[in-house]
PDB file of N, CA and C in Angstrom:
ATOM      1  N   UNK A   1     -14.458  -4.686   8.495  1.00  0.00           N
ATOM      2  CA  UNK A   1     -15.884  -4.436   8.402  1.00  0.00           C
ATOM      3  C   UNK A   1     -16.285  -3.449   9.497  1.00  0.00           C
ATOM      4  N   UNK A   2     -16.980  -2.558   9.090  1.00  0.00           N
ATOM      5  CA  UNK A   2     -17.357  -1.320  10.036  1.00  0.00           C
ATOM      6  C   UNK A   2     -18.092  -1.948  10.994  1.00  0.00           C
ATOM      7  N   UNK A   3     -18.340  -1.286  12.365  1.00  0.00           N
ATOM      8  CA  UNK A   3     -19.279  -2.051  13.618  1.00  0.00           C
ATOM      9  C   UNK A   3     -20.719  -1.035  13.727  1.00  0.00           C
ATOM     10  N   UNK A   4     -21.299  -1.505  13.403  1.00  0.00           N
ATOM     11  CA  UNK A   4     -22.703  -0.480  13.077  1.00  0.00           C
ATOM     12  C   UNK A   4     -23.508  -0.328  14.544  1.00  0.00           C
ATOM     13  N   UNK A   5     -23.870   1.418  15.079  1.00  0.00           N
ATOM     14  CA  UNK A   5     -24.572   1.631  16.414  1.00  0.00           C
ATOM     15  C   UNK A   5     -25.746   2.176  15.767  1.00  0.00           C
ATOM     16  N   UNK A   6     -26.978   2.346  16.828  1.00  0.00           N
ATOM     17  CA  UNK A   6     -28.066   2.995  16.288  1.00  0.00           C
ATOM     18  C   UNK A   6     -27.659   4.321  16.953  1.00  0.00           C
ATOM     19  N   UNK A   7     -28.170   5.266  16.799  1.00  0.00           N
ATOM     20  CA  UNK A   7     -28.415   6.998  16.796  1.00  0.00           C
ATOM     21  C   UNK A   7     -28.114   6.624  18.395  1.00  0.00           C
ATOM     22  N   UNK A   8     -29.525   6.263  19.531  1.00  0.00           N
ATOM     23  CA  UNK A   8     -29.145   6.612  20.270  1.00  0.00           C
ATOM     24  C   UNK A   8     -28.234   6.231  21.117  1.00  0.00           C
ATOM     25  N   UNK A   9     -27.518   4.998  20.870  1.00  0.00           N
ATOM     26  CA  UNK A   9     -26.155   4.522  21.571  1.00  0.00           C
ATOM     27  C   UNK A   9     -24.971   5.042  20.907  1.00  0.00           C
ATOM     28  N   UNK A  10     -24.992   5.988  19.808  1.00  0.00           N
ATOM     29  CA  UNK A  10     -24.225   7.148  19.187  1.00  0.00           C
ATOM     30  C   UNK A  10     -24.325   7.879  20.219  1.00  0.00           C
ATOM     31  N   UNK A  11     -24.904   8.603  20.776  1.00  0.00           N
ATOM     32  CA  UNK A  11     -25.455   9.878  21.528  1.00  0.00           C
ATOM     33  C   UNK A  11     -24.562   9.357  23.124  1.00  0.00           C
ATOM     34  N   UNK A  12     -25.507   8.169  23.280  1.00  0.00           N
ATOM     35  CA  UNK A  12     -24.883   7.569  24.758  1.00  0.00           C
ATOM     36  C   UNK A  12     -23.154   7.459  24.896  1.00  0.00           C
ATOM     37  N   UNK A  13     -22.875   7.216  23.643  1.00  0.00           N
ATOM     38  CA  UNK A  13     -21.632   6.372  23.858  1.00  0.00           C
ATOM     39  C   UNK A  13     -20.457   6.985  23.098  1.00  0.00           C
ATOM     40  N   UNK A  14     -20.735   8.120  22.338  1.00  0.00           N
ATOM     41  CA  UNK A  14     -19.598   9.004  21.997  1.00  0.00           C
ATOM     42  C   UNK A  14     -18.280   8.638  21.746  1.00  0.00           C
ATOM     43  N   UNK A  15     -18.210   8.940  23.475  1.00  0.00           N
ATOM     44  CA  UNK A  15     -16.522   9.071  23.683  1.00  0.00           C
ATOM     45  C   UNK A  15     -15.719   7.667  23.115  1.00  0.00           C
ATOM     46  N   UNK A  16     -16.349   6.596  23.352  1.00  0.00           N
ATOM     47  CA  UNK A  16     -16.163   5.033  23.462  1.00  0.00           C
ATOM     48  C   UNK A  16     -16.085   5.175  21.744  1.00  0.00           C
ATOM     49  N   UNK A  17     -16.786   5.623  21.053  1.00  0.00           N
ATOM     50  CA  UNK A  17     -16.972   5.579  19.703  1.00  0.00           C
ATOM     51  C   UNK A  17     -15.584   6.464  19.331  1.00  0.00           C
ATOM     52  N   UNK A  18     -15.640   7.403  19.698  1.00  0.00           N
ATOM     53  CA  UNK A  18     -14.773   8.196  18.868  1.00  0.00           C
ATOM     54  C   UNK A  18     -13.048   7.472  19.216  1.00  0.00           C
ATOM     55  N   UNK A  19     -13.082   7.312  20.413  1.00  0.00           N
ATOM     56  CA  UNK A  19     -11.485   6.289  21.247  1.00  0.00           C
ATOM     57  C   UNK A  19     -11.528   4.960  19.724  1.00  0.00           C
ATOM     58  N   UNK A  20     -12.638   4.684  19.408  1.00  0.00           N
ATOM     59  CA  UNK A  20     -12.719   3.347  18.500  1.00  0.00           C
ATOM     60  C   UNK A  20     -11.954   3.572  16.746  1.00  0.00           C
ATOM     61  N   UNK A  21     -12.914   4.923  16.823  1.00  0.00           N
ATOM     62  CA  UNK A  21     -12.562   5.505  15.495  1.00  0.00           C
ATOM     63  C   UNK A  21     -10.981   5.595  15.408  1.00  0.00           C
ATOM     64  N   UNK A  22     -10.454   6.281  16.426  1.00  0.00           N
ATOM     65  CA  UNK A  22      -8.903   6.761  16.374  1.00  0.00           C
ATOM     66  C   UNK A  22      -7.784   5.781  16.405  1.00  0.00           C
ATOM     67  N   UNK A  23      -8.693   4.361  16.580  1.00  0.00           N
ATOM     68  CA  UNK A  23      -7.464   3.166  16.544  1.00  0.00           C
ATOM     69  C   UNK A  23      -7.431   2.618  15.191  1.00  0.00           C
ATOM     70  N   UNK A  24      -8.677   2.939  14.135  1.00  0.00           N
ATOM     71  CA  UNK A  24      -9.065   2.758  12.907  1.00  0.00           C
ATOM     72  C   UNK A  24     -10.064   2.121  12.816  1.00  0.00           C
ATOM     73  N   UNK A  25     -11.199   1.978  13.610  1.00  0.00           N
ATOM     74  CA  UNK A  25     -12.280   1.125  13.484  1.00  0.00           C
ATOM     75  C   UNK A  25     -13.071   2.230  12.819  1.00  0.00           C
ATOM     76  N   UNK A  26     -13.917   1.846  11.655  1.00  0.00           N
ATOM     77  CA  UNK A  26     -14.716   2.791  10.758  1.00  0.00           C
ATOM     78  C   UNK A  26     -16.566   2.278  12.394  1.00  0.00           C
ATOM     79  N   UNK A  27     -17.170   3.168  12.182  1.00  0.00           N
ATOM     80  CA  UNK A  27     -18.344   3.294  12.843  1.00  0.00           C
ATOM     81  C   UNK A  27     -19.674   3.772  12.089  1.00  0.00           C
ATOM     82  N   UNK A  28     -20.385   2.636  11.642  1.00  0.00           N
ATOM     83  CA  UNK A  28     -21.504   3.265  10.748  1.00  0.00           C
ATOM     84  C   UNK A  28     -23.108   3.442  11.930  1.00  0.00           C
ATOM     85  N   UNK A  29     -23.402   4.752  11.837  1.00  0.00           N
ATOM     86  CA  UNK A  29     -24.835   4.982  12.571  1.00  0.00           C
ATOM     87  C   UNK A  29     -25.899   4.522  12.036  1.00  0.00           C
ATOM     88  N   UNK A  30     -26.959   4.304  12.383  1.00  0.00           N
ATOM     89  CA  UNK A  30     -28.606   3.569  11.893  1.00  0.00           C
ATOM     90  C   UNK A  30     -28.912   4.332  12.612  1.00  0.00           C
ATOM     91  N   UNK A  31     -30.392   4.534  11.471  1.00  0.00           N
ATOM     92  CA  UNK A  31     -31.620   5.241  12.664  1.00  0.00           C
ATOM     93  C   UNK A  31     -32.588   4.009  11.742  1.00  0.00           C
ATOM     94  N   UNK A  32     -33.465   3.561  12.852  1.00  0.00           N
ATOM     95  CA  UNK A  32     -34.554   2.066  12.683  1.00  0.00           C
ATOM     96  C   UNK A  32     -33.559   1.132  11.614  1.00  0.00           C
ATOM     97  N   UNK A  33     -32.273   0.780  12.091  1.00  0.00           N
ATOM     98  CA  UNK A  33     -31.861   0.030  11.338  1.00  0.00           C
ATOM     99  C   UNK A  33     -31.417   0.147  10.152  1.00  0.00           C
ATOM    100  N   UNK A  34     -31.472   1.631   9.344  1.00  0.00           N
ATOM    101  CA  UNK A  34     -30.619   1.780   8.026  1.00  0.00           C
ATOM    102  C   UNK A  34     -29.830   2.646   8.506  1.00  0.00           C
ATOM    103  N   UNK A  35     -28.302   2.812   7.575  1.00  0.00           N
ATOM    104  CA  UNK A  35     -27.228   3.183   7.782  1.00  0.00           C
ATOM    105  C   UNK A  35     -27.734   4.780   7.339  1.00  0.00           C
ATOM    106  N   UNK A  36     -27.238   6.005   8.186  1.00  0.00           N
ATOM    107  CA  UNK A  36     -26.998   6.743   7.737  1.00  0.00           C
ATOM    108  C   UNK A  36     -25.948   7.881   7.828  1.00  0.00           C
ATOM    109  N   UNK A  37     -25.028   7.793   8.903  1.00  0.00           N
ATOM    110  CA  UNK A  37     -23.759   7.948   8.624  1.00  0.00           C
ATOM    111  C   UNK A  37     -22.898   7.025   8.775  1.00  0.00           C
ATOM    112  N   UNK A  38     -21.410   7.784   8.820  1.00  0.00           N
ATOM    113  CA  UNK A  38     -20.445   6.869   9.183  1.00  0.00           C
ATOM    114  C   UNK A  38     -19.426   7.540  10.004  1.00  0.00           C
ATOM    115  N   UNK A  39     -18.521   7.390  11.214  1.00  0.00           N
ATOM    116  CA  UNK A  39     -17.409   7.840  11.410  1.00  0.00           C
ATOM    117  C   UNK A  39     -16.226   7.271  11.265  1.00  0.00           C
ATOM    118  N   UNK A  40     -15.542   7.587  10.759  1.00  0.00           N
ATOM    119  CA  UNK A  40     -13.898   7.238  10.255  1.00  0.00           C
ATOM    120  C   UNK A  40     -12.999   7.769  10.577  1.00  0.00           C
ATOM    121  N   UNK A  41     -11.828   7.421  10.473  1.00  0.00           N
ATOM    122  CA  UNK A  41     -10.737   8.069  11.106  1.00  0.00           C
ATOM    123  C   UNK A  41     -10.342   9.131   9.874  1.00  0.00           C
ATOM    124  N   UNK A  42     -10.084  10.243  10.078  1.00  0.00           N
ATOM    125  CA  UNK A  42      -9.611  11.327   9.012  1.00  0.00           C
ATOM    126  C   UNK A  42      -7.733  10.722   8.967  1.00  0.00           C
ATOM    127  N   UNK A  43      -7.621  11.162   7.688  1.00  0.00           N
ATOM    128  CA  UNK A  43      -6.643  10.792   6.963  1.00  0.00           C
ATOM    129  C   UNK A  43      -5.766  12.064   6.900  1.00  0.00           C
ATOM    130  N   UNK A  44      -4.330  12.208   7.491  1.00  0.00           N
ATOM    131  CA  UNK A  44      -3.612  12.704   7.652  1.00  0.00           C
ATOM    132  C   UNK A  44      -3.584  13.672   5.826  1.00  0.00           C
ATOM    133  N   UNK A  45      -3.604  15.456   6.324  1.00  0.00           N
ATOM    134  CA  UNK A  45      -4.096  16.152   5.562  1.00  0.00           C
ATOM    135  C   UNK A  45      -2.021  16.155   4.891  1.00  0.00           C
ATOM    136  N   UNK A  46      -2.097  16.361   3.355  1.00  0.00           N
ATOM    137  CA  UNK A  46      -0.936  16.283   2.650  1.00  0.00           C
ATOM    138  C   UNK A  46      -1.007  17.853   2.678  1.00  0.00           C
ATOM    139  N   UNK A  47       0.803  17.700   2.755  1.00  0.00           N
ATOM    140  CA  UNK A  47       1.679  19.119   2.791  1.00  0.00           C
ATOM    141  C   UNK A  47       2.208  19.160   1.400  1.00  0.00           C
ATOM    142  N   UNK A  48       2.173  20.701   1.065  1.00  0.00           N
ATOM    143  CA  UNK A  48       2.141  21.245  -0.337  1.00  0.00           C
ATOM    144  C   UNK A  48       3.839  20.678  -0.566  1.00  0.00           C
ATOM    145  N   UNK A  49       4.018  20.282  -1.994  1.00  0.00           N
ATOM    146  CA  UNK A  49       4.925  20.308  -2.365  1.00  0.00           C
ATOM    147  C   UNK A  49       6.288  21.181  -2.618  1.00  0.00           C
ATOM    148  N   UNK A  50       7.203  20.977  -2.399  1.00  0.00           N
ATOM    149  CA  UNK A  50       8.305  22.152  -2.535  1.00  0.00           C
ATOM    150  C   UNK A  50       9.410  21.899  -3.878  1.00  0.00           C
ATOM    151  N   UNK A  51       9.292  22.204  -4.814  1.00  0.00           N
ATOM    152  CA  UNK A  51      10.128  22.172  -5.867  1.00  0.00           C
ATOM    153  C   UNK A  51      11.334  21.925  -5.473  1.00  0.00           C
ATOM    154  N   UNK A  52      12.652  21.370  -5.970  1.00  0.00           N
ATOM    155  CA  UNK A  52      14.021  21.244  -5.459  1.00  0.00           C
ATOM    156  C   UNK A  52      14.216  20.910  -4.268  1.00  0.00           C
ATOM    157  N   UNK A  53      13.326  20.469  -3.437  1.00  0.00           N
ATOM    158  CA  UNK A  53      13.996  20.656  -2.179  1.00  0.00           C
ATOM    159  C   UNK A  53      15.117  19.626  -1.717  1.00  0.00           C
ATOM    160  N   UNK A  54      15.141  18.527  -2.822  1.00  0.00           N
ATOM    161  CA  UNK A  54      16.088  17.530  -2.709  1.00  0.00           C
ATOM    162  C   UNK A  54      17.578  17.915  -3.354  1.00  0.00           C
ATOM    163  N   UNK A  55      17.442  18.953  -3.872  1.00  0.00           N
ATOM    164  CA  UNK A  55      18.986  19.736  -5.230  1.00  0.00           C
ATOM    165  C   UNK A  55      19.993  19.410  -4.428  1.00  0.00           C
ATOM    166  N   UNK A  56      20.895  18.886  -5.259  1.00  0.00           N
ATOM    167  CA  UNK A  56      22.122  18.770  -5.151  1.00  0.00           C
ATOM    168  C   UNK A  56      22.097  16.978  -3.709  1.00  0.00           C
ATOM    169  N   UNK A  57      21.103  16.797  -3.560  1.00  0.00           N
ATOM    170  CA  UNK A  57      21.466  15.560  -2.638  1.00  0.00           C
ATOM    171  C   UNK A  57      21.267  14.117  -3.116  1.00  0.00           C
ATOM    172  N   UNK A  58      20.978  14.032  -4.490  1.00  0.00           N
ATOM    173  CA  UNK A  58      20.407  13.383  -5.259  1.00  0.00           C
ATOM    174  C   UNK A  58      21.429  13.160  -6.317  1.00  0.00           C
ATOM    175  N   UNK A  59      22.473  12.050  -6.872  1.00  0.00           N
ATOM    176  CA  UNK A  59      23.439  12.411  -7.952  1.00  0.00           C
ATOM    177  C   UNK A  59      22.934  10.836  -9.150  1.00  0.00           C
ATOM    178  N   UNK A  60      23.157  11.386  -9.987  1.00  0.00           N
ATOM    179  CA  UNK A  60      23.027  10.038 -11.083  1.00  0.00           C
ATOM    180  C   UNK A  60      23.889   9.834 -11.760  1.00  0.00           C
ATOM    181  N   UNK A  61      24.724   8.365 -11.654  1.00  0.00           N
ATOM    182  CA  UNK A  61      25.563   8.507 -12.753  1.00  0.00           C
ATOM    183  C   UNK A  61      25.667   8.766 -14.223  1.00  0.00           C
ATOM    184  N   UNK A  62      26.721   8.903 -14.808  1.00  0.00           N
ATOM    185  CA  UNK A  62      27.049   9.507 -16.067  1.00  0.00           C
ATOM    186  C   UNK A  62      26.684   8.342 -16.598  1.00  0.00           C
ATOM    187  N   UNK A  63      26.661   7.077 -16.275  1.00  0.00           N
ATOM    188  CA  UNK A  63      26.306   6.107 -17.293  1.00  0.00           C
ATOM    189  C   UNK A  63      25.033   5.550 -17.123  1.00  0.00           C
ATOM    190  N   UNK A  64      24.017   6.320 -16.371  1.00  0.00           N
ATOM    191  CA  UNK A  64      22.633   5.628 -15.578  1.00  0.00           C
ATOM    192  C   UNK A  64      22.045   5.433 -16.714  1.00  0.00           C
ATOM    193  N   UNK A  65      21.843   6.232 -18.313  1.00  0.00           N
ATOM    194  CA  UNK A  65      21.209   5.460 -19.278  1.00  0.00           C
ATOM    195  C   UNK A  65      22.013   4.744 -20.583  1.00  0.00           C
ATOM    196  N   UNK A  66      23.055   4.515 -20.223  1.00  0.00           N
ATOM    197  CA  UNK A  66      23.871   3.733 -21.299  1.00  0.00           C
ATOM    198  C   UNK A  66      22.779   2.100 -21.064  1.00  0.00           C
ATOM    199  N   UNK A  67      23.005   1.605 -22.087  1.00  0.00           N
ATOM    200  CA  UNK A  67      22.647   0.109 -22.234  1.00  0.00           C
ATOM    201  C   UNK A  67      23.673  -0.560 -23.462  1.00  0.00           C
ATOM    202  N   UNK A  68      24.293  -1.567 -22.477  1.00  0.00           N
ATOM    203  CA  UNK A  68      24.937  -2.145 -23.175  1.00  0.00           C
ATOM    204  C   UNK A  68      24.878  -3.289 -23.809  1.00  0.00           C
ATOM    205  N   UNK A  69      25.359  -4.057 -24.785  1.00  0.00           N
ATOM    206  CA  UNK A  69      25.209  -5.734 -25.035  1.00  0.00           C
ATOM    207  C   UNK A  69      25.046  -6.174 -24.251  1.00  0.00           C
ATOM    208  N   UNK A  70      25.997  -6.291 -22.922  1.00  0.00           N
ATOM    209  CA  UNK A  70      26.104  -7.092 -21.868  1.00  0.00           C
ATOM    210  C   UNK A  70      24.448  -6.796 -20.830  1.00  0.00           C
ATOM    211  N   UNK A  71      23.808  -5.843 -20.943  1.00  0.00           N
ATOM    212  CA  UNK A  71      22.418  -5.388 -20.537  1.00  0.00           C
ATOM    213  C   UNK A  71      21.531  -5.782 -21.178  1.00  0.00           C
ATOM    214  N   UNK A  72      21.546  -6.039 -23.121  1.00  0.00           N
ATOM    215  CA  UNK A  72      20.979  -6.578 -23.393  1.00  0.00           C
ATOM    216  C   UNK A  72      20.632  -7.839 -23.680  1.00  0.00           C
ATOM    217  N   UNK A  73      21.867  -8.545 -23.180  1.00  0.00           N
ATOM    218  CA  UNK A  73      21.848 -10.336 -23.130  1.00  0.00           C
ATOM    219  C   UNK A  73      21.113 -10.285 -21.576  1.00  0.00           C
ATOM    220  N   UNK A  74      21.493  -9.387 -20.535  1.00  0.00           N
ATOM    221  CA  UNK A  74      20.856 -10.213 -19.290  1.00  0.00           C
ATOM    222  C   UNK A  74      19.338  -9.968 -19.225  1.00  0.00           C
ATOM    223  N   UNK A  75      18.799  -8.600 -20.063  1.00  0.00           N
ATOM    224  CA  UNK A  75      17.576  -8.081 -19.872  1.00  0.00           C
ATOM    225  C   UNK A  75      16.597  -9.439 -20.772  1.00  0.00           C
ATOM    226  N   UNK A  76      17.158  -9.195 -22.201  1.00  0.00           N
ATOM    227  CA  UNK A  76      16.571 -10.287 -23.442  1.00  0.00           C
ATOM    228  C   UNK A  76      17.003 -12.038 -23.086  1.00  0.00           C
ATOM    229  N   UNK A  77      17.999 -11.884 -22.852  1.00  0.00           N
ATOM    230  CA  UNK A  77      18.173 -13.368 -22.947  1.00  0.00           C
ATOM    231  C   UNK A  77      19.116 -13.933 -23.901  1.00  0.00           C
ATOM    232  N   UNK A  78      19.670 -12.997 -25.184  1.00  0.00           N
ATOM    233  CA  UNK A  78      20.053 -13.279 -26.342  1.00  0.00           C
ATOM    234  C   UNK A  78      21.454 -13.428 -25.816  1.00  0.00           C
TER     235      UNK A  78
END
């Protein structure tokens, strides 16, 4: 549950706020008691994908989609 400050103990207290944010405490601001922002911790920005970059380190066997009787008695039950 977020810990809610008003505006001006936002202003006063910053640093203390932002040290709070960075351990993961969400921080919602009030002005006369309604919420109107929030600070949160930003979420680690995603790196573009690279096609292949796993090739050749990755092997599957020759039989990875065979299914056999014996697969289908343990999968079914029969």
């Amino acid at each position: 549950m977020a810990s809610t400050v008003n505006i001006y103990d936002a202003k006063t207290q910053l640093s203390q706020l932002i040290n709070r944010v960075e351990l993961g405490e969400e921080i919602v601001i009030a002005r006369h008691g309604r919420p109107v922002a929030r600070l949160a911790p930003l979420l680690p920005q995603r790196t573009d994908r690279t096609p292949g970059l796993l090739a050749g380190k990755i092997v599957i066997a020759d039989d990875f989609d065979v299914f056999s009787p014996e697969d289908d008695r343990d999968w079914y039950g029969e």
